[in-house]
C-alpha atoms as a PDB file:
ATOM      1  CA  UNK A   1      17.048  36.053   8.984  1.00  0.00           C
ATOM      2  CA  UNK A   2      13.927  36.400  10.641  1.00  0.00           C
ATOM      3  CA  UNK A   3      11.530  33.415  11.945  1.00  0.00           C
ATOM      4  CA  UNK A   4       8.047  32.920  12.180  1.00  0.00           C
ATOM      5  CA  UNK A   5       6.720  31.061  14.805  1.00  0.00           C
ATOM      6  CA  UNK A   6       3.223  29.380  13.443  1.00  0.00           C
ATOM      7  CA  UNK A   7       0.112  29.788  16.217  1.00  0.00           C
ATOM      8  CA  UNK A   8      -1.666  26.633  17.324  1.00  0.00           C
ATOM      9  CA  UNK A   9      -4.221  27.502  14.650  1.00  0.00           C
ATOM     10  CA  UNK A  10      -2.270  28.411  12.284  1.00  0.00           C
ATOM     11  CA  UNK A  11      -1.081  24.835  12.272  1.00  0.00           C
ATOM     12  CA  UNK A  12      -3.749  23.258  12.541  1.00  0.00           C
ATOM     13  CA  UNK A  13      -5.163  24.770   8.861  1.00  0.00           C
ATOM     14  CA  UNK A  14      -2.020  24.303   7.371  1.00  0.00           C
ATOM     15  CA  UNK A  15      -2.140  20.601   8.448  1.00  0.00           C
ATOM     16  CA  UNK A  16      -5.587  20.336   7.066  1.00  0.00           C
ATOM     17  CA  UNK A  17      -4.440  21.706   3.488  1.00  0.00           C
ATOM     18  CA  UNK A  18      -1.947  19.372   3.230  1.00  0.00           C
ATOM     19  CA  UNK A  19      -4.370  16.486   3.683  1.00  0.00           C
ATOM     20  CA  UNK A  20      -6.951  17.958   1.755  1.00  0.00           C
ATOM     21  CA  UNK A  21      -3.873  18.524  -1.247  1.00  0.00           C
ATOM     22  CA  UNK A  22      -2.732  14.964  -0.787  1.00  0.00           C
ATOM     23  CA  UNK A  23      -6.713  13.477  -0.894  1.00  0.00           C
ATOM     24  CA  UNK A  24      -7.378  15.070  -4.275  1.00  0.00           C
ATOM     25  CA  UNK A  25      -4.675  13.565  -5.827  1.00  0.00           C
ATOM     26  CA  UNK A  26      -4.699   9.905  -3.298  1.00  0.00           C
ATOM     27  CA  UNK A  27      -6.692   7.519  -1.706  1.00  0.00           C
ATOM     28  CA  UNK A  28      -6.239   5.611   1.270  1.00  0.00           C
ATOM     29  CA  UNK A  29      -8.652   2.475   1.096  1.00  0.00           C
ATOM     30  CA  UNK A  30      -8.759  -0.637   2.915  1.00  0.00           C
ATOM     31  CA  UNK A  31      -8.077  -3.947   1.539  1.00  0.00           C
ATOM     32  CA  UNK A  32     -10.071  -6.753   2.640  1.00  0.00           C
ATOM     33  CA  UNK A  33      -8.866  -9.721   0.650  1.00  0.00           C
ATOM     34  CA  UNK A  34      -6.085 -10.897  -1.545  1.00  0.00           C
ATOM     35  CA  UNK A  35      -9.361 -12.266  -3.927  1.00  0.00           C
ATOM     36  CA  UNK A  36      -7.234 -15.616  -4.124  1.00  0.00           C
ATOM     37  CA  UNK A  37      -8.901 -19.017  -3.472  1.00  0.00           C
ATOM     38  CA  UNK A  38      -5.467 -20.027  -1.478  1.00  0.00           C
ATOM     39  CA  UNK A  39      -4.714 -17.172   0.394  1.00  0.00           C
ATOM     40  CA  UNK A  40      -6.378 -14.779   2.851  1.00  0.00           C
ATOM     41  CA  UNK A  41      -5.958 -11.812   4.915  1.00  0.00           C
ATOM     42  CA  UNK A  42      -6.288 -11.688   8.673  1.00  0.00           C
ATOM     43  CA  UNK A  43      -7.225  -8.628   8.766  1.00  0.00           C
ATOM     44  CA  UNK A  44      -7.542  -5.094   6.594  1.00  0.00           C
ATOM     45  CA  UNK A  45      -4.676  -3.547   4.789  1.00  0.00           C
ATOM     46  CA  UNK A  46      -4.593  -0.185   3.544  1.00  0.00           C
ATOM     47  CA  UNK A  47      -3.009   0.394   0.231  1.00  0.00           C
ATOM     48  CA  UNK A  48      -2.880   3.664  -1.729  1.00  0.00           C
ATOM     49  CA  UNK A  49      -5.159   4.342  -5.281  1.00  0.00           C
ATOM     50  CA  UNK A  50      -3.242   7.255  -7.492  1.00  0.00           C
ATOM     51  CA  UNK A  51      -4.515   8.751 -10.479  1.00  0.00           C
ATOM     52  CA  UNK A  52      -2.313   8.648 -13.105  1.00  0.00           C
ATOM     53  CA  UNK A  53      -2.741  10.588 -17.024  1.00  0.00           C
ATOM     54  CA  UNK A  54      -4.104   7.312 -18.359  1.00  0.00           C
ATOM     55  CA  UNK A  55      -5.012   4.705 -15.453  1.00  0.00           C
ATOM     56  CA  UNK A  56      -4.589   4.423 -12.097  1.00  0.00           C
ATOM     57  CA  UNK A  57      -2.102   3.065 -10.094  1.00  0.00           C
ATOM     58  CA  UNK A  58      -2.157   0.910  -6.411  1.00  0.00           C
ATOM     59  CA  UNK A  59       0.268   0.426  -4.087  1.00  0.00           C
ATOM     60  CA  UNK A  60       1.329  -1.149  -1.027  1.00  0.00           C
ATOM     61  CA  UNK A  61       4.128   0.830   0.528  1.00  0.00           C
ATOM     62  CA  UNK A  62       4.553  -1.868   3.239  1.00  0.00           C
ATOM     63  CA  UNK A  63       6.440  -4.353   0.872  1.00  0.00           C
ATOM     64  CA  UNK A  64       6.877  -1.772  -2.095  1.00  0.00           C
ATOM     65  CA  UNK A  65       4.065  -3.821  -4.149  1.00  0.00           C
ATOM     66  CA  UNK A  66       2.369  -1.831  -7.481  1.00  0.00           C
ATOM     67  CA  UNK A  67       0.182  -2.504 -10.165  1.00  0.00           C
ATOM     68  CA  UNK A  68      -1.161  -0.473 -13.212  1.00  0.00           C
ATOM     69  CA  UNK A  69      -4.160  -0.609 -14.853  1.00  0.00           C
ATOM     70  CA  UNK A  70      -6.883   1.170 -16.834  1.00  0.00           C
ATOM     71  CA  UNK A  71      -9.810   0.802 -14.049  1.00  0.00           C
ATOM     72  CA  UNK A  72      -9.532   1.237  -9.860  1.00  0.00           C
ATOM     73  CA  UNK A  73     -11.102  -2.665  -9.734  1.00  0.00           C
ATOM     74  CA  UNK A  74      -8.261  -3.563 -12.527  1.00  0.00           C
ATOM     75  CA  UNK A  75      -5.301  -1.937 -10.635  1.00  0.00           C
ATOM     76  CA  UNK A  76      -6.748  -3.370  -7.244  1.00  0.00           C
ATOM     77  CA  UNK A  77      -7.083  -7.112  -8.215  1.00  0.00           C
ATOM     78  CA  UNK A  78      -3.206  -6.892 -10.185  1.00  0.00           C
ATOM     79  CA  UNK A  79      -1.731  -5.342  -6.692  1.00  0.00           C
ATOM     80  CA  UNK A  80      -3.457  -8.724  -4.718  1.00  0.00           C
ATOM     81  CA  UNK A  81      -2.117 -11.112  -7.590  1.00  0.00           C
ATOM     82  CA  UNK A  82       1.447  -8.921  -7.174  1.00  0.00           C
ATOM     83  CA  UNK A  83       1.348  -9.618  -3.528  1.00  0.00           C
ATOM     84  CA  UNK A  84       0.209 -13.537  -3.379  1.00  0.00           C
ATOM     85  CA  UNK A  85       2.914 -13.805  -6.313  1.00  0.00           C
ATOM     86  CA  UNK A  86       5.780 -11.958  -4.032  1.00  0.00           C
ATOM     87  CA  UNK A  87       4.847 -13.773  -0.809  1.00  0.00           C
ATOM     88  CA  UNK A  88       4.998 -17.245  -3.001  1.00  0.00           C
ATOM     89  CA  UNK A  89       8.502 -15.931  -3.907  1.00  0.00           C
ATOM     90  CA  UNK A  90       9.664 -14.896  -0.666  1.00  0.00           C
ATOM     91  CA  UNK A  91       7.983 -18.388   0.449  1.00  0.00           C
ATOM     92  CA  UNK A  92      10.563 -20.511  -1.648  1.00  0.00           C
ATOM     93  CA  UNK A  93      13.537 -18.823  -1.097  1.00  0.00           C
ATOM     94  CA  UNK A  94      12.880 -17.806   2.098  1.00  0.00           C
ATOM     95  CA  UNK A  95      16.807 -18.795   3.372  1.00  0.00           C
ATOM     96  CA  UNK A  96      18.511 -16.845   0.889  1.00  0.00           C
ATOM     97  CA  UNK A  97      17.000 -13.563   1.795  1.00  0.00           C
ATOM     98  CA  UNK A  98      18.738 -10.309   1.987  1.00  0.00           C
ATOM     99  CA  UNK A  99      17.401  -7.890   4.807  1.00  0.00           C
ATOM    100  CA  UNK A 100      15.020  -6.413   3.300  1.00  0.00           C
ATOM    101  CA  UNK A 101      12.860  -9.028   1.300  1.00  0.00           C
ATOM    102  CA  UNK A 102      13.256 -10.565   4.830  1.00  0.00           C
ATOM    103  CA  UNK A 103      11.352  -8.139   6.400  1.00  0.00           C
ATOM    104  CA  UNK A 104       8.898  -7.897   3.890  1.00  0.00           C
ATOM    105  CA  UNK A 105       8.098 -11.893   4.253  1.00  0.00           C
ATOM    106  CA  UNK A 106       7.778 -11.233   7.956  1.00  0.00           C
ATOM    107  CA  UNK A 107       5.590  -8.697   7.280  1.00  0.00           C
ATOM    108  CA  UNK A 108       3.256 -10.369   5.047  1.00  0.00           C
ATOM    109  CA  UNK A 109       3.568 -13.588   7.569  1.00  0.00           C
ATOM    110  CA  UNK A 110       2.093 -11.657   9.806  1.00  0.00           C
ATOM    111  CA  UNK A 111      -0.966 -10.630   7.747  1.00  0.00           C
ATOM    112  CA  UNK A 112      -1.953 -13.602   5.309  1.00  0.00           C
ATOM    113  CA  UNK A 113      -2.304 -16.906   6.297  1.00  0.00           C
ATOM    114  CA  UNK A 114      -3.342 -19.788   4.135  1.00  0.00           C
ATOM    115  CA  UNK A 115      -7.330 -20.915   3.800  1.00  0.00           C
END
């Protein structure tokens, strides 16, 4: 079996069709604020907007956070109430954690903070 080493260039397009593949179908958008009157962020997230048949759906890889709605606004504001709702959670039973809801409140200690 033969290989085929790729040139510099050659890379370099391919890498740019892949992004250009994945931006048609995702976006990549900051998040600002958790648009809760008792929590805030400290500073910009970035959470993922996906197309789906009939809505659209956000995300938050980080702590493996989604919503679903009808509208981009919709599915944003459900992922912040999904996020304020699992850090409240996380909050309260923060000793009987298993590793990796742990890591997710330490994560999410790290970026909100109370107002």
């Amino acid at each position: 079996m033969k290989q085929t080493l790729l040139t510099s260039e050659q890379c370099r397009n391919l890498t740019k069709q892949i992004i250009l593949s994945i931006e048609k179908r995702c976006r990549i958008i900051p998040l600002n604020s958790l648009r809760h009157s008792k929590y805030r962020l400290k500073y910009p997230v970035y959470i993922t907007l996906e197309p789906e048949e009939d809505g659209i759906i956000a995300s938050f890889d980080e702590i493996e956070a989604f919503s679903f709605a009808d509208t981009e606004s919709e599915a944003v504001d459900q992922l912040c109430e999904e996020i304020v709702r699992l850090y409240e959670e996380l909050k309260e039973d923060e000793k009987n954690l298993g590793p990796l809801p742990e890591k997710w409140l330490h994560y999410l200690e790290e970026i909100v903070e109370c107002r």
